[in-house]
N, C-alpha and C. Protein backbone atom coordinates (compact mmCIF):
# COMPACT_ATOMS: atom_id res chain seq x y z
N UNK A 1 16.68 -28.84 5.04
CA UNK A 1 15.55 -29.09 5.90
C UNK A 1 14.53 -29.97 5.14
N UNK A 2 14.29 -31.13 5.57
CA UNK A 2 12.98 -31.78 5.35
C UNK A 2 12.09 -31.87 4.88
N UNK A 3 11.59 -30.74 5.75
CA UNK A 3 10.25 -30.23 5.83
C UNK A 3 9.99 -29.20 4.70
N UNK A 4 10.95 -28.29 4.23
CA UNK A 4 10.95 -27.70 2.96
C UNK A 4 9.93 -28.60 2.05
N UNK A 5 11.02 -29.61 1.81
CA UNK A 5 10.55 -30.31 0.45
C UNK A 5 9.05 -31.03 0.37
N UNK A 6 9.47 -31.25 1.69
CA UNK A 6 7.29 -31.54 2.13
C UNK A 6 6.52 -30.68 2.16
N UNK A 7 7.11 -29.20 2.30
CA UNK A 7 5.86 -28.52 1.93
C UNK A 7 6.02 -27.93 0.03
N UNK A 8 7.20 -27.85 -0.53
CA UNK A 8 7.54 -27.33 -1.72
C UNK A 8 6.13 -28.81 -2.79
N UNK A 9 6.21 -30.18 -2.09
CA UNK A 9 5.37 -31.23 -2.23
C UNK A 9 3.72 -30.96 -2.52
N UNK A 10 3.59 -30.46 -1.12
CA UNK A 10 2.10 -29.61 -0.90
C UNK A 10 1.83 -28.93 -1.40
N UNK A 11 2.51 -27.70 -1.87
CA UNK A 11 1.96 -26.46 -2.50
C UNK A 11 1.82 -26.97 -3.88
N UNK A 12 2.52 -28.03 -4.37
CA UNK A 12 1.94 -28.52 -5.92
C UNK A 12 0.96 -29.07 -6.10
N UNK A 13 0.69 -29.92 -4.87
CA UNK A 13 -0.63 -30.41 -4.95
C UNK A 13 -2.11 -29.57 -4.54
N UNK A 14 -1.81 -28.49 -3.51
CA UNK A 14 -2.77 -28.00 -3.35
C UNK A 14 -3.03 -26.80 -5.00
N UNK A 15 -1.91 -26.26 -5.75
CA UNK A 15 -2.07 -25.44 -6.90
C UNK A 15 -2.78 -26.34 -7.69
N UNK A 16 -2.49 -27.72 -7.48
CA UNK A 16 -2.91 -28.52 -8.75
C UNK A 16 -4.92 -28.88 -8.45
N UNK A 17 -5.12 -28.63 -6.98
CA UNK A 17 -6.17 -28.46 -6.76
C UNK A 17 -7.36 -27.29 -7.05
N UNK A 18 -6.34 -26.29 -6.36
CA UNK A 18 -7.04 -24.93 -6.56
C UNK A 18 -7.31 -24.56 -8.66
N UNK A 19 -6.55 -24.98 -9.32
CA UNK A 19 -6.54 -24.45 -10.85
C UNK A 19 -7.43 -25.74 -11.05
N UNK A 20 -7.86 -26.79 -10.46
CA UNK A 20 -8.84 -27.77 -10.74
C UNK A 20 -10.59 -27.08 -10.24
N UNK A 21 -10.31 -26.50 -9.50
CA UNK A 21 -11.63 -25.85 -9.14
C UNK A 21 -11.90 -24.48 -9.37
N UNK A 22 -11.05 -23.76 -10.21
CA UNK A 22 -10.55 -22.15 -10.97
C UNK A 22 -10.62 -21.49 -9.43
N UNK A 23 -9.77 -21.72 -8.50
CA UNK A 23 -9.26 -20.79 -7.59
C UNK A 23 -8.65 -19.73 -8.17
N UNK A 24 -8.41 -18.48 -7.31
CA UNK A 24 -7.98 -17.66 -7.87
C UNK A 24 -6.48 -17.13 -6.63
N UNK A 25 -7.17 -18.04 -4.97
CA UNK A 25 -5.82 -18.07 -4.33
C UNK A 25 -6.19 -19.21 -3.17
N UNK A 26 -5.80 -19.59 -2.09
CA UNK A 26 -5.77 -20.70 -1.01
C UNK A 26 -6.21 -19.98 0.18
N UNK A 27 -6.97 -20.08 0.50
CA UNK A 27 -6.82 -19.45 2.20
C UNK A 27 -6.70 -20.42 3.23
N UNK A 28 -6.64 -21.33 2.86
CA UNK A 28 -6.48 -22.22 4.35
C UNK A 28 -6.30 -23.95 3.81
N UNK A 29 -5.58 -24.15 4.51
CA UNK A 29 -5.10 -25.50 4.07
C UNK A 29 -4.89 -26.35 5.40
N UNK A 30 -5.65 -27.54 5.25
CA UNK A 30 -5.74 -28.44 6.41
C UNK A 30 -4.66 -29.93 6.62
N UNK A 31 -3.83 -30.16 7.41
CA UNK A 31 -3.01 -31.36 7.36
C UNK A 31 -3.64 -32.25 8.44
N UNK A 32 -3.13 -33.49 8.46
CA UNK A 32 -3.33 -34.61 9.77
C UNK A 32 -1.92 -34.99 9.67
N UNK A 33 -0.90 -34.51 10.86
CA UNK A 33 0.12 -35.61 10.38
C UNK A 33 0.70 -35.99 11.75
N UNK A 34 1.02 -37.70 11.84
CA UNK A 34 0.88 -38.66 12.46
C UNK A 34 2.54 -38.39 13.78
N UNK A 35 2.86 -38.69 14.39
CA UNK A 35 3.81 -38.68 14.97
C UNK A 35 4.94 -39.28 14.58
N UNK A 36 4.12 -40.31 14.07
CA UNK A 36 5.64 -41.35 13.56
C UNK A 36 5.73 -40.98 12.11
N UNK A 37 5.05 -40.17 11.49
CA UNK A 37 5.41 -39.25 9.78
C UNK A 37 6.71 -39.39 9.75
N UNK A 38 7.49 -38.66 10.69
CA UNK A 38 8.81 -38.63 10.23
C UNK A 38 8.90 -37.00 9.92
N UNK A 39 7.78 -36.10 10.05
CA UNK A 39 7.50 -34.65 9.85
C UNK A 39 7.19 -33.91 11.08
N UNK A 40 8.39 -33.85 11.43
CA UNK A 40 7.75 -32.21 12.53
C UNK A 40 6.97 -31.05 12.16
N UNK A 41 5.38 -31.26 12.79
CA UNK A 41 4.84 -30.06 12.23
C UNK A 41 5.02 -28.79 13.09
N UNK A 42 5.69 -28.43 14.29
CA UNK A 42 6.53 -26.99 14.00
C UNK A 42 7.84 -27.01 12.76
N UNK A 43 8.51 -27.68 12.35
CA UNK A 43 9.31 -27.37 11.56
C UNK A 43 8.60 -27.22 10.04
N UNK A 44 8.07 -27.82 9.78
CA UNK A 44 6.58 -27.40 8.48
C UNK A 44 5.89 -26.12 8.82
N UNK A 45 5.33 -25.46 10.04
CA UNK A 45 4.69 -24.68 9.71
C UNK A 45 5.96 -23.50 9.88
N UNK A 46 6.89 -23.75 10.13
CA UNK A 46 8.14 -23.03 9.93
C UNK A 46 8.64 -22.52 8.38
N UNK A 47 8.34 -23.92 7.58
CA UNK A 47 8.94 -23.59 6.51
C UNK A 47 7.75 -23.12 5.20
N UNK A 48 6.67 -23.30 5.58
CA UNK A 48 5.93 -22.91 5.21
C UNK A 48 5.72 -22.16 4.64
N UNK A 49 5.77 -20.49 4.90
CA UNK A 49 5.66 -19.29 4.17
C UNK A 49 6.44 -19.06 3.08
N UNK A 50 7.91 -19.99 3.21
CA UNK A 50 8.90 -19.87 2.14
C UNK A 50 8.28 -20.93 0.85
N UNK A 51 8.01 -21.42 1.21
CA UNK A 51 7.18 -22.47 0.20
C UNK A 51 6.25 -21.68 -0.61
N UNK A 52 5.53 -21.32 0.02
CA UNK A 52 3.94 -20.65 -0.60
C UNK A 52 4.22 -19.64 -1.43
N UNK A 53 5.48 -19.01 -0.69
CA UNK A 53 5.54 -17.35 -1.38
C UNK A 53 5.93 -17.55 -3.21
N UNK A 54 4.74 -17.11 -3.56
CA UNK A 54 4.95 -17.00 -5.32
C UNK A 54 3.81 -17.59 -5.68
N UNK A 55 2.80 -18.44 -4.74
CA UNK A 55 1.93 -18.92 -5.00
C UNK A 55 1.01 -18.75 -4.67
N UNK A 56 -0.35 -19.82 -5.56
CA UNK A 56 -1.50 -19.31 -4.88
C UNK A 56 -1.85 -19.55 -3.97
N UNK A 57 -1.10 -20.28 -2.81
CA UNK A 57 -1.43 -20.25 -1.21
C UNK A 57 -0.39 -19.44 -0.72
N UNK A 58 0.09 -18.59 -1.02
CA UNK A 58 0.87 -17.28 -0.37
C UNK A 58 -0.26 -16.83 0.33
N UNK A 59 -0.03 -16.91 1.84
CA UNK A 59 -0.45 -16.02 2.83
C UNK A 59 -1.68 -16.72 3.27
N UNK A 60 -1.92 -18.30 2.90
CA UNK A 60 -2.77 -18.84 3.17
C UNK A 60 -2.61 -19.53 4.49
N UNK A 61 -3.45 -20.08 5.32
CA UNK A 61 -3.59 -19.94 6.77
C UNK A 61 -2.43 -21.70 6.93
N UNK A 62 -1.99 -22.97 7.78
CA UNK A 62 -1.63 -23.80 7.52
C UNK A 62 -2.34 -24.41 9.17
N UNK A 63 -3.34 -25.03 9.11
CA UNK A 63 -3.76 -25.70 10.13
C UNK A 63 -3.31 -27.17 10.71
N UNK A 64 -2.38 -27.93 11.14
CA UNK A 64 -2.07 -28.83 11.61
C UNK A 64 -2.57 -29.77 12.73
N UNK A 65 -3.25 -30.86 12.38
CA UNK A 65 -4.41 -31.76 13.40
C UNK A 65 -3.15 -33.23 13.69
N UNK A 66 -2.84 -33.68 14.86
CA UNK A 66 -1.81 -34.54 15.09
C UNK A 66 -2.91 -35.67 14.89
N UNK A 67 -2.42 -36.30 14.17
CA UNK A 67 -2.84 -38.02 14.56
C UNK A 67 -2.89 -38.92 15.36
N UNK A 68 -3.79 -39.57 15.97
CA UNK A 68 -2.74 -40.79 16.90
C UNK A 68 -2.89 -41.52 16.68
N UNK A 69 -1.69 -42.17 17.22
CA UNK A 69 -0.95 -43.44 17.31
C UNK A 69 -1.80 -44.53 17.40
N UNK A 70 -2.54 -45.73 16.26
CA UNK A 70 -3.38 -46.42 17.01
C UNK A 70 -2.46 -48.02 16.00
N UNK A 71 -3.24 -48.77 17.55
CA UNK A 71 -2.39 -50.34 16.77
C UNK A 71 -3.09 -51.31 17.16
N UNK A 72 -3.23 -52.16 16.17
CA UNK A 72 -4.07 -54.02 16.09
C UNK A 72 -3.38 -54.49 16.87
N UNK A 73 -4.39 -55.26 18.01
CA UNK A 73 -2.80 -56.19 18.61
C UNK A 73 -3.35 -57.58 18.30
N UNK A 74 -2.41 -58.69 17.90
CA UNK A 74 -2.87 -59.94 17.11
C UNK A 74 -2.76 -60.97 18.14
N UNK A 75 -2.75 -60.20 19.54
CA UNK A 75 -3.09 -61.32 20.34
C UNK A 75 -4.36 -61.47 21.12
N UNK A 76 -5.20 -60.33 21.18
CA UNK A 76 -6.69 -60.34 22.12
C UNK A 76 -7.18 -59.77 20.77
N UNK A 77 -7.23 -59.31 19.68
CA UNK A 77 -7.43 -58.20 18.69
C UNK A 77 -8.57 -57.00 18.98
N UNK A 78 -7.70 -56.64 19.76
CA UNK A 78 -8.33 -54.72 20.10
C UNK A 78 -7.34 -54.05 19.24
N UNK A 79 -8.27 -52.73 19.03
CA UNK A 79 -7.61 -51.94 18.81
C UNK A 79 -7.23 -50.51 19.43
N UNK A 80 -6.30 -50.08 19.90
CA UNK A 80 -6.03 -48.95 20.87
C UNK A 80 -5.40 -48.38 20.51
N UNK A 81 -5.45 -46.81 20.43
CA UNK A 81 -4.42 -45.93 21.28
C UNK A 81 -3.02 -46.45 22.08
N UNK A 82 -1.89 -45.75 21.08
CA UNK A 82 -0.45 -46.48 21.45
C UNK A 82 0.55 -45.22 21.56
N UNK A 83 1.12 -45.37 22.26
CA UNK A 83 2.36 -44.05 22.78
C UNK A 83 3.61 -44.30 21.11
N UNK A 84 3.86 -43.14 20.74
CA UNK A 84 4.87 -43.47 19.85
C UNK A 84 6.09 -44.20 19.84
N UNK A 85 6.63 -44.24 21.49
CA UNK A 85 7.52 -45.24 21.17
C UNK A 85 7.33 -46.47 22.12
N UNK A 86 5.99 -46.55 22.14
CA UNK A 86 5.47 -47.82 23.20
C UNK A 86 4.23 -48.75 22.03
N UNK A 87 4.66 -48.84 21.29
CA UNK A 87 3.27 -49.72 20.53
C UNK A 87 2.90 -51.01 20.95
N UNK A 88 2.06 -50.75 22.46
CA UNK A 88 1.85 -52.46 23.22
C UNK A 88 0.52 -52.01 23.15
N UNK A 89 -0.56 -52.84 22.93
CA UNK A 89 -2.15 -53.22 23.27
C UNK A 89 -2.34 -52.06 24.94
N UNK A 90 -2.84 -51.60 24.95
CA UNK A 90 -3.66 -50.66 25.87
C UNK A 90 -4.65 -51.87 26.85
N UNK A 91 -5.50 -52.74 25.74
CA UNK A 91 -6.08 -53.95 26.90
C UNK A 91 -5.24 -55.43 27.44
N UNK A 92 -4.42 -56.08 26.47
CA UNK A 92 -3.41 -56.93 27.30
C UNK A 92 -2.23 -57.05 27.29
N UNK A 93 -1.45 -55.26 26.41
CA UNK A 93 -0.10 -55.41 27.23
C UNK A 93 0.90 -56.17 26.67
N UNK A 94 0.21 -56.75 25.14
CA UNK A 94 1.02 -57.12 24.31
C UNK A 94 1.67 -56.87 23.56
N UNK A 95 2.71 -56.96 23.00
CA UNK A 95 3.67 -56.18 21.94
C UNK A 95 3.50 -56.38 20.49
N UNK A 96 3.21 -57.65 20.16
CA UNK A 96 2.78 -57.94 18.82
C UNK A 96 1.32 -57.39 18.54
N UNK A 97 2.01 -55.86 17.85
CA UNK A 97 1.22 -55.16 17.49
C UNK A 97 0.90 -54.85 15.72
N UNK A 98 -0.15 -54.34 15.15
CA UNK A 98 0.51 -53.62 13.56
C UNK A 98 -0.38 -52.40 14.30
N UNK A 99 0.73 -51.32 13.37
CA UNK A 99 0.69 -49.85 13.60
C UNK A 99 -1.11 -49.55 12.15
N UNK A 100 -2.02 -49.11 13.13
CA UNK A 100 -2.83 -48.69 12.13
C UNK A 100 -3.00 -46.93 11.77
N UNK A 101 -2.41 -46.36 11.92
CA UNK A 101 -1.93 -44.59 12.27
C UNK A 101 -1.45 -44.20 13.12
N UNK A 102 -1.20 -42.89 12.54
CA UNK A 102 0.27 -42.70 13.07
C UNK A 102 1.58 -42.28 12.40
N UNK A 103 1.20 -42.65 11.66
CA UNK A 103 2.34 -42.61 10.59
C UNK A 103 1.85 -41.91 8.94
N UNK A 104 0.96 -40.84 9.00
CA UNK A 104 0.42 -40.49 7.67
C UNK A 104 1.00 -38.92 8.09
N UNK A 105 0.76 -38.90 6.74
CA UNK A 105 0.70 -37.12 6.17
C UNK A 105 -0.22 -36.96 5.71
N UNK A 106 -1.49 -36.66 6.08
CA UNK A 106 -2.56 -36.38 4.76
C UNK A 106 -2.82 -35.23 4.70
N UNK A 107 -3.57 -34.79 3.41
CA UNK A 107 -3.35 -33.23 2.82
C UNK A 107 -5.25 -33.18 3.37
N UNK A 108 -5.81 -32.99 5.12
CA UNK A 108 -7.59 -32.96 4.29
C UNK A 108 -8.44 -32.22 3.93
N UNK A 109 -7.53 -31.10 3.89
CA UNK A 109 -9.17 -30.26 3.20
C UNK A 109 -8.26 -28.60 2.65
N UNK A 110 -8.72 -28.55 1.63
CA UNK A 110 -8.23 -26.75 0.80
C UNK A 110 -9.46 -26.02 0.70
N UNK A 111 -9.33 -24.80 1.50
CA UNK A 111 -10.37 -24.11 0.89
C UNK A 111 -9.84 -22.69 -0.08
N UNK A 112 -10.56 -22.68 -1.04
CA UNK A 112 -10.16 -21.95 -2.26
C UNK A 112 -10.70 -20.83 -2.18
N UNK A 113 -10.41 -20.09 -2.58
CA UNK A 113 -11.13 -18.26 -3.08
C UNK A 113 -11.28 -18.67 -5.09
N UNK A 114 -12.49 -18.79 -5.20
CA UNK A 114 -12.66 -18.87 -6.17
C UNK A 114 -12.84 -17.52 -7.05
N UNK A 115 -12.35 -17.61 -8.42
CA UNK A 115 -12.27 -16.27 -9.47
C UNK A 115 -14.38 -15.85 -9.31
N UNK A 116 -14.25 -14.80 -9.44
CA UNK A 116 -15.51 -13.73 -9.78
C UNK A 116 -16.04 -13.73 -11.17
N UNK A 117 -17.27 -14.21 -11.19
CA UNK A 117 -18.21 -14.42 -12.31
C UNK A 117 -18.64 -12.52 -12.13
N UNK A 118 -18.63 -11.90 -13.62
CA UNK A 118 -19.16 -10.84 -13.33
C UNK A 118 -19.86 -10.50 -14.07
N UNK A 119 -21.38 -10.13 -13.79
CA UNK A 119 -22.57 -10.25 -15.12
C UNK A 119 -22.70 -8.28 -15.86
């Protein structure tokens, strides 16, 4: 599965975050990922728990925000909102498009449980 290794991906980066800010575990971890990723996020938040477990985002929450689809078109140059497998201009219907998202994975936001200062 895929999506394993994209999240086995994540959990290194978010550990490598959390021990950057002396977390002590993850509670919630935020994605954006695009349609055309190439990542099904039911199959990610599927594989998910197997990933985490041993770590410090074991049992941490996995929030998934879809991206859309947006594209330059280089013939009127708008930019619009594009169906994933329709990337034509929304105002004239043209095809010569470039894809400006849509296509990301981004990791945006960890929130940490930070370790206890105890006086």
């Amino acid at each position: 599965m895929h999506e394993m290794a994209v999240c086995q991906g994540l959990i290194d980066q978010v550990e490598e975050v959390a021990r950057a800010e002396h977390g002590r575990r993850v509670a919630r971890i935020e994605l954006s990922v695009g349609p055309l990723s190439g990542v099904e996020p039911q199959l990610l938040q599927q594989a998910f728990p197997l990933a985490a477990a041993g770590s410090l985002a074991e049992g941490a929450l996995l929030a998934i925000e879809t991206a859309p689809v947006r594209v330059h078109c280089d013939e009127c140059g708008h930019d619009s909102e594009a169906g994933p497998t329709r990337l034509v201009c929304r105002h004239c219907g043209n095809w010569r498009t470039r894809l400006l998202s849509g296509d990301e994975l981004l990791l945006m936001r960890v929130e940490i449980i930070r370790e206890q200062a105890y006086v």
